[in-house]
Protein backbone atom coordinates (compact mmCIF):
# COMPACT_ATOMS: atom_id res chain seq x y z
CA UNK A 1 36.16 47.11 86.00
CA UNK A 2 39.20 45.61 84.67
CA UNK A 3 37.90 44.11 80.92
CA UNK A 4 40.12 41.47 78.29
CA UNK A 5 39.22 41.90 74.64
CA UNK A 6 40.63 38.73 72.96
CA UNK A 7 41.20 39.18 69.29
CA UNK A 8 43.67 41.41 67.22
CA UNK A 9 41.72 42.86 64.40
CA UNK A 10 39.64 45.94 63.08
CA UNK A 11 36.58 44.28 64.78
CA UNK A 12 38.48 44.17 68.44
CA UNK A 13 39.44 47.41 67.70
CA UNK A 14 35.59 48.85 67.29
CA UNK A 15 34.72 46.90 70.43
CA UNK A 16 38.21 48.23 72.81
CA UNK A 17 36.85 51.88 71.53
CA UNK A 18 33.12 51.10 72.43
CA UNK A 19 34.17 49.74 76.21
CA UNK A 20 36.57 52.53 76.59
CA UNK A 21 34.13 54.84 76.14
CA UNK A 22 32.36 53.57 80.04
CA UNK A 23 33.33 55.49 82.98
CA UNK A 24 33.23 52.11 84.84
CA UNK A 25 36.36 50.51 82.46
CA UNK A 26 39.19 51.18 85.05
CA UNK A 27 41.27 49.29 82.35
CA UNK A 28 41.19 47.21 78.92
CA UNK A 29 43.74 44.43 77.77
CA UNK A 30 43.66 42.75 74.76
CA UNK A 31 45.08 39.31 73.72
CA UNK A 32 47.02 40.00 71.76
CA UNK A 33 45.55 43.07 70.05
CA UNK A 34 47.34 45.60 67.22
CA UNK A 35 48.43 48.57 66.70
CA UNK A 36 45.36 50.60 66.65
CA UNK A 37 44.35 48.88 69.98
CA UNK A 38 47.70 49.65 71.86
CA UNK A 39 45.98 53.76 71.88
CA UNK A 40 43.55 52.52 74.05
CA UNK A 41 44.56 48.94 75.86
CA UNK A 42 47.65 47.34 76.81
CA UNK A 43 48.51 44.72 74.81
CA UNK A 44 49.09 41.27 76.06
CA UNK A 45 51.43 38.45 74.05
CA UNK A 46 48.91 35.58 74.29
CA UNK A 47 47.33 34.09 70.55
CA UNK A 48 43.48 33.96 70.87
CA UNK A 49 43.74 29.75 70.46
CA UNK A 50 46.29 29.67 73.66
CA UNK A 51 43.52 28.82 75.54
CA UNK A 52 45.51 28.25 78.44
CA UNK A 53 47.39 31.36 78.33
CA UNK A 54 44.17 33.40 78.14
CA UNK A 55 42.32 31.32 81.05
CA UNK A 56 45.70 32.32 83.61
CA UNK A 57 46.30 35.58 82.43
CA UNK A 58 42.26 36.56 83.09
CA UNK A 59 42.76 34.26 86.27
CA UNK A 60 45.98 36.08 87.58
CA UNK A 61 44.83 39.69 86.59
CA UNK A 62 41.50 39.22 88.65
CA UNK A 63 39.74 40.13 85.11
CA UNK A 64 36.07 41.25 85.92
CA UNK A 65 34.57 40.47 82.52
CA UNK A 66 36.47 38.79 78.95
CA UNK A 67 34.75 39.31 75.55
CA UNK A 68 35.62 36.99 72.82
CA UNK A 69 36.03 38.65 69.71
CA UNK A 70 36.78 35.97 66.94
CA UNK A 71 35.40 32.67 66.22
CA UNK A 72 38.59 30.30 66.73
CA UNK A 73 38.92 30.54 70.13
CA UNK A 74 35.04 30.02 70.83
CA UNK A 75 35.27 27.13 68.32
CA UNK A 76 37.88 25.52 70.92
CA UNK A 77 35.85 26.16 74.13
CA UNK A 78 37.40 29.30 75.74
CA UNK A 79 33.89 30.35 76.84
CA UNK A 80 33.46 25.91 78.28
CA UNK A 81 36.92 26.57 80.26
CA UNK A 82 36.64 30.22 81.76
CA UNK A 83 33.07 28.95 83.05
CA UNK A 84 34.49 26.01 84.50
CA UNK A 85 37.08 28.44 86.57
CA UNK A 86 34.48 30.78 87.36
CA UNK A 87 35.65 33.56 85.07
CA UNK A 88 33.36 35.77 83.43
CA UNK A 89 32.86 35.54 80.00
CA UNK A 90 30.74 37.00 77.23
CA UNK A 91 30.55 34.16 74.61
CA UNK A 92 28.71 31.03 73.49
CA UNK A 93 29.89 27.63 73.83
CA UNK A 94 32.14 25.34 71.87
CA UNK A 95 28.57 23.39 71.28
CA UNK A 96 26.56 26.48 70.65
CA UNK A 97 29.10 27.51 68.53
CA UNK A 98 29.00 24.80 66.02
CA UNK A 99 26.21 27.32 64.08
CA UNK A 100 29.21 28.97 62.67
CA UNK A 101 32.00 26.38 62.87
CA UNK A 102 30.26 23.34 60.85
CA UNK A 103 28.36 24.55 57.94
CA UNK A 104 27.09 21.21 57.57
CA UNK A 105 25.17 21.11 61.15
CA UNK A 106 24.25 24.41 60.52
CA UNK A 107 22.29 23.61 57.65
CA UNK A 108 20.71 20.49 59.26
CA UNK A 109 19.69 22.75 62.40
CA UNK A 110 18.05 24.82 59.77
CA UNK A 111 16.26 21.99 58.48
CA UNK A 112 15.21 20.59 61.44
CA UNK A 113 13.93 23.65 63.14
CA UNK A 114 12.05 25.03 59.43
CA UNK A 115 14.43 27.95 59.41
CA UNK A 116 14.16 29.53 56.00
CA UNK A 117 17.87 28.82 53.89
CA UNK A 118 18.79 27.87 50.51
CA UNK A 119 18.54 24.39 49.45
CA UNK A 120 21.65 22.20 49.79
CA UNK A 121 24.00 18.78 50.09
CA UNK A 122 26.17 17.73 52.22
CA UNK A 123 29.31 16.09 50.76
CA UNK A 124 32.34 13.75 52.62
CA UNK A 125 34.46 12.97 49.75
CA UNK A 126 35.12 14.89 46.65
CA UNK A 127 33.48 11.50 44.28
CA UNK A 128 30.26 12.86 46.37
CA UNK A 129 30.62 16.56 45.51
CA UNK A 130 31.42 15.66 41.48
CA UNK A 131 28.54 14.14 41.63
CA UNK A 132 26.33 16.52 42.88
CA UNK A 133 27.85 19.37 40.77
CA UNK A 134 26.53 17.22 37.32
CA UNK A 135 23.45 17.74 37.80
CA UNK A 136 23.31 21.54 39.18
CA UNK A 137 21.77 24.55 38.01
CA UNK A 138 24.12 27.58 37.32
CA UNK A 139 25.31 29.02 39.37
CA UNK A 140 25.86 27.34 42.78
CA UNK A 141 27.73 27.76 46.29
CA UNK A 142 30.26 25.54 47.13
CA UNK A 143 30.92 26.19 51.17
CA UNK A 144 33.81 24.78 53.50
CA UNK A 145 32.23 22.88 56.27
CA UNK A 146 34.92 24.28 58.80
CA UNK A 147 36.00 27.58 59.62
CA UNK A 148 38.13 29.55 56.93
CA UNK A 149 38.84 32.61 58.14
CA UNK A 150 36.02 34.05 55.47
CA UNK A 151 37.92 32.43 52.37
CA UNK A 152 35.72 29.15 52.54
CA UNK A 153 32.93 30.47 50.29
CA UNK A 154 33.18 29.97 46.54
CA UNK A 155 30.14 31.18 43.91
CA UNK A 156 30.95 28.75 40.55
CA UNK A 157 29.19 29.99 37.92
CA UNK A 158 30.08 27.11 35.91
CA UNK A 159 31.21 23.30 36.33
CA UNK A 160 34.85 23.98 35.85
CA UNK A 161 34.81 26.54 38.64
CA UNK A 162 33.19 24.07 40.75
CA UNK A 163 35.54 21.18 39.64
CA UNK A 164 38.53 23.61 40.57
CA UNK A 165 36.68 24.51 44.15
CA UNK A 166 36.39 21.19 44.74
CA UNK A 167 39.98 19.91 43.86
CA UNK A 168 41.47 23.26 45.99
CA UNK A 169 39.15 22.28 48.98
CA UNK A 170 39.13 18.95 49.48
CA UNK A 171 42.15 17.01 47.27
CA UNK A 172 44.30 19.93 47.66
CA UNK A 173 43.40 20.76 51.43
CA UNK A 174 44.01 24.76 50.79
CA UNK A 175 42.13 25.27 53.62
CA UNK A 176 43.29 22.49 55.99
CA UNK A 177 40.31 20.44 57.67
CA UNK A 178 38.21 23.09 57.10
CA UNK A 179 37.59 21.55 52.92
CA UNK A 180 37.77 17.63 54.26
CA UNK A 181 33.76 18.27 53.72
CA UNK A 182 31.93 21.00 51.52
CA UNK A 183 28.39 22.02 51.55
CA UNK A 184 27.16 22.53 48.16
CA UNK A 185 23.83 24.65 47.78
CA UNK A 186 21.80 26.68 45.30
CA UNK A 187 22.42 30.67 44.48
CA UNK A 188 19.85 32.67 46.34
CA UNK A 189 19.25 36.14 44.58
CA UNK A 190 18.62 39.64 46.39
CA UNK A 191 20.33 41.66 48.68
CA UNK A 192 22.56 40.74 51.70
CA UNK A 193 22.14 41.98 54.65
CA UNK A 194 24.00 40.97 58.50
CA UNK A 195 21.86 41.06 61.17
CA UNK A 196 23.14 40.84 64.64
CA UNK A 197 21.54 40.12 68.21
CA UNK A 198 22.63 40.33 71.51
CA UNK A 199 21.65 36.91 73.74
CA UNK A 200 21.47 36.36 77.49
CA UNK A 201 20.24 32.43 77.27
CA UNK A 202 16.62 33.53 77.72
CA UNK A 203 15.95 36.63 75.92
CA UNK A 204 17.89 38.61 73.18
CA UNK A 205 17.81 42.48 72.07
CA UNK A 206 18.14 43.09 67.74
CA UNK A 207 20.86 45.21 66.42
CA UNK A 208 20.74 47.67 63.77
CA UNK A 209 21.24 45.97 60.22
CA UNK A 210 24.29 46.38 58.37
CA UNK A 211 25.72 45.67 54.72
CA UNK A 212 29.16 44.59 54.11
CA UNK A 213 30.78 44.50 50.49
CA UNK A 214 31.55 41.08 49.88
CA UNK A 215 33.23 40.84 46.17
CA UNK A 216 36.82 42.13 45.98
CA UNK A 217 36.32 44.27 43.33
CA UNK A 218 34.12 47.66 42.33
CA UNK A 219 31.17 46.71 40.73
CA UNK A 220 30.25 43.72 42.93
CA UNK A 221 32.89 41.71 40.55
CA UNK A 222 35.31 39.50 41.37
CA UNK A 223 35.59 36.27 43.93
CA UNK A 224 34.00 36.73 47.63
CA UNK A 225 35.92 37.99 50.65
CA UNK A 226 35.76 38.08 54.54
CA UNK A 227 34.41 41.76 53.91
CA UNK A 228 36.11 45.19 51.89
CA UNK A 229 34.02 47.49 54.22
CA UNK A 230 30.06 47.79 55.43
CA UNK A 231 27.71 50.34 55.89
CA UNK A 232 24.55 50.50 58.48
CA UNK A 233 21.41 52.65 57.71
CA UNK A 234 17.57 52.30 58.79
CA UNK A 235 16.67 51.59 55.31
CA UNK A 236 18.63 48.19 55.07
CA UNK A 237 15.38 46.35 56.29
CA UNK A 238 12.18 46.86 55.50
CA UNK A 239 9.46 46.92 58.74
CA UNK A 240 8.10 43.94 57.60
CA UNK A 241 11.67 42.24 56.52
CA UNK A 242 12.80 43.46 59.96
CA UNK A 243 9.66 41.19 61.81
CA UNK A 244 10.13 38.06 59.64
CA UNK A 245 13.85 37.50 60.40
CA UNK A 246 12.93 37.68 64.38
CA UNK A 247 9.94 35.99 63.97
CA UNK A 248 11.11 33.31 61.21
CA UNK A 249 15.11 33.12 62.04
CA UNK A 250 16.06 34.44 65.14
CA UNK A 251 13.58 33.75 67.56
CA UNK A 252 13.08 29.66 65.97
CA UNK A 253 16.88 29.68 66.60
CA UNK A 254 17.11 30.79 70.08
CA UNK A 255 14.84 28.57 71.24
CA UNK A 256 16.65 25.29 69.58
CA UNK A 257 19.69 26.53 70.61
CA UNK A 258 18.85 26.15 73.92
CA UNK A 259 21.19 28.61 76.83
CA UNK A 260 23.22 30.72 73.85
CA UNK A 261 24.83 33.67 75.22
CA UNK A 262 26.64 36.21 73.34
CA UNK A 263 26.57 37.70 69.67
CA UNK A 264 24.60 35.70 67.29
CA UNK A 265 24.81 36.97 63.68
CA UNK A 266 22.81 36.08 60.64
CA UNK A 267 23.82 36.51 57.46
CA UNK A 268 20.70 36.94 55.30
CA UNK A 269 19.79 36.95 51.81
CA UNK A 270 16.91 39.57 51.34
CA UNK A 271 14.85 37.04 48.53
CA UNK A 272 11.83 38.12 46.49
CA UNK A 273 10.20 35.29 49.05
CA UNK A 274 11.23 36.79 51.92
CA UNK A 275 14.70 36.86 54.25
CA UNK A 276 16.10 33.44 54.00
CA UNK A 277 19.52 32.62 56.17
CA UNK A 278 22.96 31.90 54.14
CA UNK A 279 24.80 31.13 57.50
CA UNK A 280 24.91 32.27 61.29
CA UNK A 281 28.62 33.08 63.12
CA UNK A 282 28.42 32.92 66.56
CA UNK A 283 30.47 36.34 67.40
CA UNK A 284 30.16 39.96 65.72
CA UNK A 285 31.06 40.26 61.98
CA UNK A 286 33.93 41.84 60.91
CA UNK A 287 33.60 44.77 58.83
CA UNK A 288 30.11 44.92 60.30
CA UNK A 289 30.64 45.68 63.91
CA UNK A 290 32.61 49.03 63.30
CA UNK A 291 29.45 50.37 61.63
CA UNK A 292 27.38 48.90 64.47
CA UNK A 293 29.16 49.82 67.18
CA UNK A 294 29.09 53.46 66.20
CA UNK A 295 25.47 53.59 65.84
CA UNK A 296 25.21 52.10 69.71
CA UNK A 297 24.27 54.80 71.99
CA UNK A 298 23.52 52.39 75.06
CA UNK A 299 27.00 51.31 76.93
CA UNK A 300 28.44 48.46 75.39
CA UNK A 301 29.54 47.25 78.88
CA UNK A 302 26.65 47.48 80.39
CA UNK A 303 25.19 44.96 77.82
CA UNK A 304 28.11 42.54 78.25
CA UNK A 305 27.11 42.63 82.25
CA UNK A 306 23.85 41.97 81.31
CA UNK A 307 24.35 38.96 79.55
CA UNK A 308 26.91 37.81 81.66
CA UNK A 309 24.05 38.44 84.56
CA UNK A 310 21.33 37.38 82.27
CA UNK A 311 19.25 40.10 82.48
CA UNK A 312 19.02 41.62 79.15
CA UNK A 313 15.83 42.79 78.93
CA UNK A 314 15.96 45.10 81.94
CA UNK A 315 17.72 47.58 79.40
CA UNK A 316 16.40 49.01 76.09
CA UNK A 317 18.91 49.55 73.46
């Protein structure tokens, strides 16, 4: 099989290693990969939001199966445009992918289908988000409503914090459209854990758990990042943690989100009143899939074909 990895980082890397590990894999490109990649897959010149580009190239290659490694280019309907060309893809849809790529719908699907989160406010203009920051408890999470690349997550511990956030995000457009509106919402305590699950658009398969370290500096100090490294061990979840997020998160999800396919991953906070869900990306983290990955033992190809066939649960992981 002849297989297109589009993305270029450390996460594309883990996934090119897991696919080249298949007898079946007569070949592996990525769009438009790195380095690291080039050891195992040739390299093609084509950005991951040249949707075009990627569509012909998968087209003109006769490309058996493409996985979609970062969030911008399902955000923009890759996954909607290879369908429509009857390519195969691994990937949700621009519409399923709105979990991850507005915070605020995310939070009122969570709502709506009684998925367990942290309590929060929607804000359009920054008069709105002053005004919800007067009367907060200490401290709070100011989100970006768009995609940001990781950087769109800010934990004020005071109102000056927030009234900087706020002035950076939304007056000062640091992070383009993705500040024009901010989700504000209160500080859960505990322990974070990803947790990750395979989806055909009728059944899904769990992951192992993993931790990534989220502050930039030792101690768990300093402002959040996309990830400085994660780790993945049995012990991350208890049993009875490990039932409630299927039973409580996942599951309620997958059945609102009606025909997802692909990588769903929930970042969870691990509360003293059980798992509650900070925010869902609908594609593999990144640090977290190069701890997953190596911990698969079961072909990572052959799960991509089932999904793509949607028969998942003819295979145990």
């Amino acid at each position: 099989m002849k297989v297109l990895v589009i993305g270029s980082g450390g996460r594309e890397h883990a996934i090119v290693d897991a696919l080249a590990q298949s007898p079946e894999v007569t070949k592996i490109f990525a769009a438009p990969g790195n380095g690291g990649i080039a050891e195992r897959a040739d390299l093609v010149p084509i950005q991951v939001d040249d949707l075009t580009g990627l569509k012909e190239f998968a087209n003109n290659e006769r490309i058996d199966l493409t996985f979609v490694g970062p969030e911008l280019p399902l955000s923009k309907g890759v996954v909607d445009l290879f369908h429509k060309h009857n390519l195969p893809v691994v990937g949700p849809s621009a519409d399923q992918s709105r979990l991850e790529s507005s915070k605020s719908f995310a939070k009122q699907f969570f709502r709506a289908n009684e998925i367990p989160t942290a309590a929060s406010v929607e804000c359009s203009t920054p008069t709105e988000a002053y005004r919800v920051i007067e009367s907060s408890t200490w401290p709070i999470v100011i989100k970006a409503d768009g995609l940001a690349a990781g950087k769109g997550v800010v934990i004020a511990e005071n109102i000056d914090q927030a009234r900087s956030t706020i002035r950076q995000f939304m007056e000062s457009r640091s992070l383009g459209e993705a500040g024009s509106k901010l989700v504000i919402e209160e500080y859960l305590k505990g322990m974070e854990a990803s947790f990750h699950v395979f989806a055909d658009a009728t059944d899904y398969q769990p992951m192992v758990a993993a931790q990534d370290h989220k502050r930039r500096f030792d101690g768990d100090e300093g402002p959040n990042t996309g990830g400085m490294g994660a780790y993945s061990t049995d012990t991350i979840l208890s049993p009875e943690q490990h039932a409630a997020v299927l039973s409580r998160i996942i599951e309620p999800t997958l059945k609102a989100a009606k025909s997802y396919a692909g990588v769903l991953y929930a970042g969870l906070m691990l509360t003293t009143e059980g798992p509650k869900l900070l925010e869902y990306n609908a594609r593999f983290g990144d640090p977290e899939t190069q701890v997953i990955l190596s911990r698969l033992k079961t072909g990572l190809l052959d799960v991509l074909v089932d999904i793509a066939e949607h028969r998942l649960s003819s295979r145990k992981l």
